[in-house]
PDB file of N, CA and C in Angstrom:
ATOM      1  N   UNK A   1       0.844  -1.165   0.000  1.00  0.00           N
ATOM      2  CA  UNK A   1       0.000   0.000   0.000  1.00  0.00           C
ATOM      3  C   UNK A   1       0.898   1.240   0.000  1.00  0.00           C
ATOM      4  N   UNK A   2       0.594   2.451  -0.558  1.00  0.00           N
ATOM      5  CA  UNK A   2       1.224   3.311  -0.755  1.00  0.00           C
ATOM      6  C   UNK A   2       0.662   4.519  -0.533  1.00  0.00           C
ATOM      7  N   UNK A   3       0.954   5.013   0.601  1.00  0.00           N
ATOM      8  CA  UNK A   3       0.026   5.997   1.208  1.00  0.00           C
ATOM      9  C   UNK A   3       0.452   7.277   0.290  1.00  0.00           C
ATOM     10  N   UNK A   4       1.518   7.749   0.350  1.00  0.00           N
ATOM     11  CA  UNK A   4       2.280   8.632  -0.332  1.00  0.00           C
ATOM     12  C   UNK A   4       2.182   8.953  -1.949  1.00  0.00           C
ATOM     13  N   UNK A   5       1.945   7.694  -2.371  1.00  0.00           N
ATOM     14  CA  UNK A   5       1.622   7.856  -3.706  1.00  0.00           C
ATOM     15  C   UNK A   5       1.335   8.848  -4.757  1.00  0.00           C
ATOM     16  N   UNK A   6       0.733   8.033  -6.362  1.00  0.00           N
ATOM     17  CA  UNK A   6      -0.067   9.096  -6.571  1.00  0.00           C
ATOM     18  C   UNK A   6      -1.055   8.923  -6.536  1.00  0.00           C
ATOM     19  N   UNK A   7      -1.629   8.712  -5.390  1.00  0.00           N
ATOM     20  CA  UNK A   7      -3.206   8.693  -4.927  1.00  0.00           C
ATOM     21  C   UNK A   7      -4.441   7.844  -5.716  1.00  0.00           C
ATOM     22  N   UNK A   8      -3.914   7.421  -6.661  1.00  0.00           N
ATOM     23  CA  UNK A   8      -4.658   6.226  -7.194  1.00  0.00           C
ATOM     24  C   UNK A   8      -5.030   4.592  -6.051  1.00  0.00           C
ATOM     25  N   UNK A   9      -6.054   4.638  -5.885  1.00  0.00           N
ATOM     26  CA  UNK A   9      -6.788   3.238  -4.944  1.00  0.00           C
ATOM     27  C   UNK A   9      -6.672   2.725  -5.763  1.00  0.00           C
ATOM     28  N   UNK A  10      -5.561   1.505  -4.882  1.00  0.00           N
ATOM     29  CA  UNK A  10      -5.611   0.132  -5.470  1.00  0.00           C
ATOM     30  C   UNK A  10      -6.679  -0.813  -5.124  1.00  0.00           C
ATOM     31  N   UNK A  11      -7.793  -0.422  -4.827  1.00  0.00           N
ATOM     32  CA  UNK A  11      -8.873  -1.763  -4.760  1.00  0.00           C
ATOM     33  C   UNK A  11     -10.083  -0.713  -4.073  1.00  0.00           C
ATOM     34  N   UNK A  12     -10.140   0.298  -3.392  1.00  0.00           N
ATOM     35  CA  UNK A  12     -11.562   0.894  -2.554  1.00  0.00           C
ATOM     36  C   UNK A  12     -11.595   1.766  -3.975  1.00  0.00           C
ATOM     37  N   UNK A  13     -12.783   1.671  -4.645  1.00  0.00           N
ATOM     38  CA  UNK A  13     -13.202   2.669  -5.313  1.00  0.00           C
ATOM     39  C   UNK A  13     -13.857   3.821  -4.457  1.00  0.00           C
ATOM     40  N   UNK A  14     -13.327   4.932  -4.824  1.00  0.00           N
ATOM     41  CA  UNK A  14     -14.316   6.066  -3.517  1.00  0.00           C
ATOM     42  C   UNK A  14     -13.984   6.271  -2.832  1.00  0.00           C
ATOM     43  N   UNK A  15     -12.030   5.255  -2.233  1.00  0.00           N
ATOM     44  CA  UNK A  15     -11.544   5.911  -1.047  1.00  0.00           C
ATOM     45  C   UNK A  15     -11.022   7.108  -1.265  1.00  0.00           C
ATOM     46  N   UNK A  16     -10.768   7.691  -0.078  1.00  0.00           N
ATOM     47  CA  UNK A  16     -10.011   9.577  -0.277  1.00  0.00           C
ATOM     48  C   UNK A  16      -8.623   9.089  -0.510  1.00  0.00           C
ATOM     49  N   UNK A  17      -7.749   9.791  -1.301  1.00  0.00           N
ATOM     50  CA  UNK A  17      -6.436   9.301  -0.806  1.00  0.00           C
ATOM     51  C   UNK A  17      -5.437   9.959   0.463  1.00  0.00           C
ATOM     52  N   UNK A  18      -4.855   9.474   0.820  1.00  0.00           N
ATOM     53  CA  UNK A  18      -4.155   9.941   1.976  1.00  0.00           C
ATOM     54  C   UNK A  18      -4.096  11.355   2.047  1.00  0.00           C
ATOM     55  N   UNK A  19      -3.844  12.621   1.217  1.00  0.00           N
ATOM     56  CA  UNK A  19      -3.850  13.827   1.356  1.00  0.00           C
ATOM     57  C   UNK A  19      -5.109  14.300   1.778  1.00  0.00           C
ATOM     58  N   UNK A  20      -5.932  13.579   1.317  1.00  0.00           N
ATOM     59  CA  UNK A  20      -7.241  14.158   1.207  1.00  0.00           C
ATOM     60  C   UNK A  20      -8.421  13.889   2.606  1.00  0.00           C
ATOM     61  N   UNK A  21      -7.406  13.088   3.286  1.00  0.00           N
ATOM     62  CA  UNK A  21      -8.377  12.789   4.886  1.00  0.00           C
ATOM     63  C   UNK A  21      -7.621  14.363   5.919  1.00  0.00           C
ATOM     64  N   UNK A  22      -8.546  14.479   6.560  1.00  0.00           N
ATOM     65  CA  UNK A  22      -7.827  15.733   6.934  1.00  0.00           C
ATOM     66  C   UNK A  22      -6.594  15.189   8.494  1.00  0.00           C
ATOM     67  N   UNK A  23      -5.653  16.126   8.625  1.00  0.00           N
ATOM     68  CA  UNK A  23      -4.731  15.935   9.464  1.00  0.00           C
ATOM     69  C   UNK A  23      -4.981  15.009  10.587  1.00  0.00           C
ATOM     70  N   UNK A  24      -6.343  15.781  11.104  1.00  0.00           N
ATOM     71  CA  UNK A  24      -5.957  14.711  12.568  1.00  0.00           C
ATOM     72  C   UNK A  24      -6.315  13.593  12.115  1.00  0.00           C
ATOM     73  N   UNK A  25      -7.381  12.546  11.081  1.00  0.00           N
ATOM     74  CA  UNK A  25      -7.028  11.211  10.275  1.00  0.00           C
ATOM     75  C   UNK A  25      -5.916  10.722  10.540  1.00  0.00           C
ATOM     76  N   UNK A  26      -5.113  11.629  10.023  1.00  0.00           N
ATOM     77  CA  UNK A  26      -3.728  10.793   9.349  1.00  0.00           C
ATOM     78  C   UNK A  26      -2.889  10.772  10.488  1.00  0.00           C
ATOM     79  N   UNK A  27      -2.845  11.620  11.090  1.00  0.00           N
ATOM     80  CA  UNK A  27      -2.568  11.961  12.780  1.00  0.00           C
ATOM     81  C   UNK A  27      -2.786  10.249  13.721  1.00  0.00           C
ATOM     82  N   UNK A  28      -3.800  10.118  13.723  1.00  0.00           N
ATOM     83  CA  UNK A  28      -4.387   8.900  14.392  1.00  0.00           C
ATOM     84  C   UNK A  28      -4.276   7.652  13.893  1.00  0.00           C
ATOM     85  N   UNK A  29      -4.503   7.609  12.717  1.00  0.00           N
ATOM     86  CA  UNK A  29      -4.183   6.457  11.692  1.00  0.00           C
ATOM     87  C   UNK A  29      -2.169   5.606  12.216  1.00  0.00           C
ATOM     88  N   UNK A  30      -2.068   7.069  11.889  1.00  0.00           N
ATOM     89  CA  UNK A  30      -0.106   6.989  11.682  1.00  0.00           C
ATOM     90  C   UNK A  30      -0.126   6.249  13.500  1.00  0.00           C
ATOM     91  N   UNK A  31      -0.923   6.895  14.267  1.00  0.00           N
ATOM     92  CA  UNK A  31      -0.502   6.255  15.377  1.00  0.00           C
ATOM     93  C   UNK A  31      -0.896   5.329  15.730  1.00  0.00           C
ATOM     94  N   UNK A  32      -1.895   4.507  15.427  1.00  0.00           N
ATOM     95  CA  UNK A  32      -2.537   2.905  15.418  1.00  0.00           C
ATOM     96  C   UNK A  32      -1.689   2.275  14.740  1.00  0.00           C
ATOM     97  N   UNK A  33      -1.563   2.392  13.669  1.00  0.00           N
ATOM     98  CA  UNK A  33      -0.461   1.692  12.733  1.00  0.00           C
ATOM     99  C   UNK A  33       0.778   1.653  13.709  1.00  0.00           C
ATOM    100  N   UNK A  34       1.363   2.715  14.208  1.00  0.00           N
ATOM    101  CA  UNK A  34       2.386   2.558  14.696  1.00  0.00           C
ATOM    102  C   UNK A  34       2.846   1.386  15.778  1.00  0.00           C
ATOM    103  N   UNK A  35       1.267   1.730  16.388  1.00  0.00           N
ATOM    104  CA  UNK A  35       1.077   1.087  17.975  1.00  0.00           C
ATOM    105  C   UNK A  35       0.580  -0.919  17.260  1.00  0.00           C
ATOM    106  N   UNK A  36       0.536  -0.933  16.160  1.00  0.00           N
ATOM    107  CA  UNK A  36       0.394  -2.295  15.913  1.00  0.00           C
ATOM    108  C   UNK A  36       1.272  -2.981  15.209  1.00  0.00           C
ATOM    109  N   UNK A  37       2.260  -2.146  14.352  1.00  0.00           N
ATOM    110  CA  UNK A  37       3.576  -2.802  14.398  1.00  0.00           C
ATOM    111  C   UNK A  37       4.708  -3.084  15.552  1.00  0.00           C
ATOM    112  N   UNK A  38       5.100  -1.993  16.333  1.00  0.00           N
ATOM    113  CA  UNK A  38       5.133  -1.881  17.693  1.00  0.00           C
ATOM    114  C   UNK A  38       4.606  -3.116  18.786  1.00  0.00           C
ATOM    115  N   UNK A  39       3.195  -3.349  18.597  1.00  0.00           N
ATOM    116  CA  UNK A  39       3.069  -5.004  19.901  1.00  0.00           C
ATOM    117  C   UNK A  39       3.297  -6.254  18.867  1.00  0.00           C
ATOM    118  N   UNK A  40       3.112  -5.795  17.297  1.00  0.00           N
ATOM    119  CA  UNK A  40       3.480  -7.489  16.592  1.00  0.00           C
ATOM    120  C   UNK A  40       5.172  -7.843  16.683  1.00  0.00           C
ATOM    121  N   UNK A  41       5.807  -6.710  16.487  1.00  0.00           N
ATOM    122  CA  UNK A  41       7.181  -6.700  16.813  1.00  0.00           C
ATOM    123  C   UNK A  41       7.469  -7.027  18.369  1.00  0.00           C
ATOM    124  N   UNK A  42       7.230  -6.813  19.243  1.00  0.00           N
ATOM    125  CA  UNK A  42       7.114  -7.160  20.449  1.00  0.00           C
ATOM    126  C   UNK A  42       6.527  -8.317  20.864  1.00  0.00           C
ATOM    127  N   UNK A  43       5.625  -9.439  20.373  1.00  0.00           N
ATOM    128  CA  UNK A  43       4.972 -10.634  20.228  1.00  0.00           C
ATOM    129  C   UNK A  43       6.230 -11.614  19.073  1.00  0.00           C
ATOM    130  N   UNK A  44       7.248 -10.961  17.985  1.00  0.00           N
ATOM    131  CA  UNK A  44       7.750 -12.063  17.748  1.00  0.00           C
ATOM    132  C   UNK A  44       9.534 -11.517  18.044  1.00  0.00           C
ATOM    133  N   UNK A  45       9.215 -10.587  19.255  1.00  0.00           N
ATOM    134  CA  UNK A  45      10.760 -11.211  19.995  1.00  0.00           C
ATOM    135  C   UNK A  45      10.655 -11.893  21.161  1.00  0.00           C
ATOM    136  N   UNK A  46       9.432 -12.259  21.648  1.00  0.00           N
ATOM    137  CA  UNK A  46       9.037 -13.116  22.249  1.00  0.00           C
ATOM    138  C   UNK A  46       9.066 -14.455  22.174  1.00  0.00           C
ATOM    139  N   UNK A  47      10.175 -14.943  22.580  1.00  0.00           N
ATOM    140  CA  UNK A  47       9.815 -16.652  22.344  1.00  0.00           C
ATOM    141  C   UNK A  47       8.523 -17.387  22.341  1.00  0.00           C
ATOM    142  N   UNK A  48       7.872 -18.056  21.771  1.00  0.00           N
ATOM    143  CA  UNK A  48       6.842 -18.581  22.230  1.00  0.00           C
ATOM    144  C   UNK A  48       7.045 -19.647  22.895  1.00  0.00           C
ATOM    145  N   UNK A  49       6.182 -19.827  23.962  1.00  0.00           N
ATOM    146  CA  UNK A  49       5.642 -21.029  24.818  1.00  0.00           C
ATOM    147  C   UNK A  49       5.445 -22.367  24.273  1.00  0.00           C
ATOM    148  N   UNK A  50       6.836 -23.524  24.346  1.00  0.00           N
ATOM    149  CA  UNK A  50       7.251 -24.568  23.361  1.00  0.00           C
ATOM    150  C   UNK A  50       5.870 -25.990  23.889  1.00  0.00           C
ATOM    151  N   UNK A  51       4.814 -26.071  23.101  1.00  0.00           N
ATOM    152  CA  UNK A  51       3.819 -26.678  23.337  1.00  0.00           C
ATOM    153  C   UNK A  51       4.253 -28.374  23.193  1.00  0.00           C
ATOM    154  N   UNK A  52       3.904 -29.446  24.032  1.00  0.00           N
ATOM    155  CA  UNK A  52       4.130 -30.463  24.195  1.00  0.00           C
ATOM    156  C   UNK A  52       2.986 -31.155  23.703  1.00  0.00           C
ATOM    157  N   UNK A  53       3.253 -31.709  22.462  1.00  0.00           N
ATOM    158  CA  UNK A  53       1.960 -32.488  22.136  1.00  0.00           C
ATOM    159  C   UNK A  53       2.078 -34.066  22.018  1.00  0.00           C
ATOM    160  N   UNK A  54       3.035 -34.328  22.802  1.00  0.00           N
ATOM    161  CA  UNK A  54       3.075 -35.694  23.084  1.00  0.00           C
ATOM    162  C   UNK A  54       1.763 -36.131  24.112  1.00  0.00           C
ATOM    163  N   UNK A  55       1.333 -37.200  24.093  1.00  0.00           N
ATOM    164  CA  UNK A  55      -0.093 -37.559  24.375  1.00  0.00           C
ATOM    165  C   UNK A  55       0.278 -39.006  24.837  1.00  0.00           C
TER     166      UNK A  55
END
């Protein structure tokens, strides 16, 4: 996805493109995004819990 682009939607017909949502949007957006790469990155430096499926 290419926020920056040239504003052509690759698949939502009718979406705004990124310039066009107003600041605080992109404001909030940028920071969810942030905050969810941020705990997935944090979930795989996490070892996971080595499951025993011997039975």
């Amino acid at each position: 996805m290419d926020l920056f682009g040239s504003g052509l939607s690759n698949g939502a017909i009718g979406a705004p493109t990124w310039l066009d949502l107003p600041a605080e949007a992109r404001a909030a957006l940028t920071s969810l995004m942030m905050q969810l790469i941020l705990d997935h990155a944090a979930m795989a430096a996490t070892p996971a819990k080595e499951l025993d499926h011997d039975l």
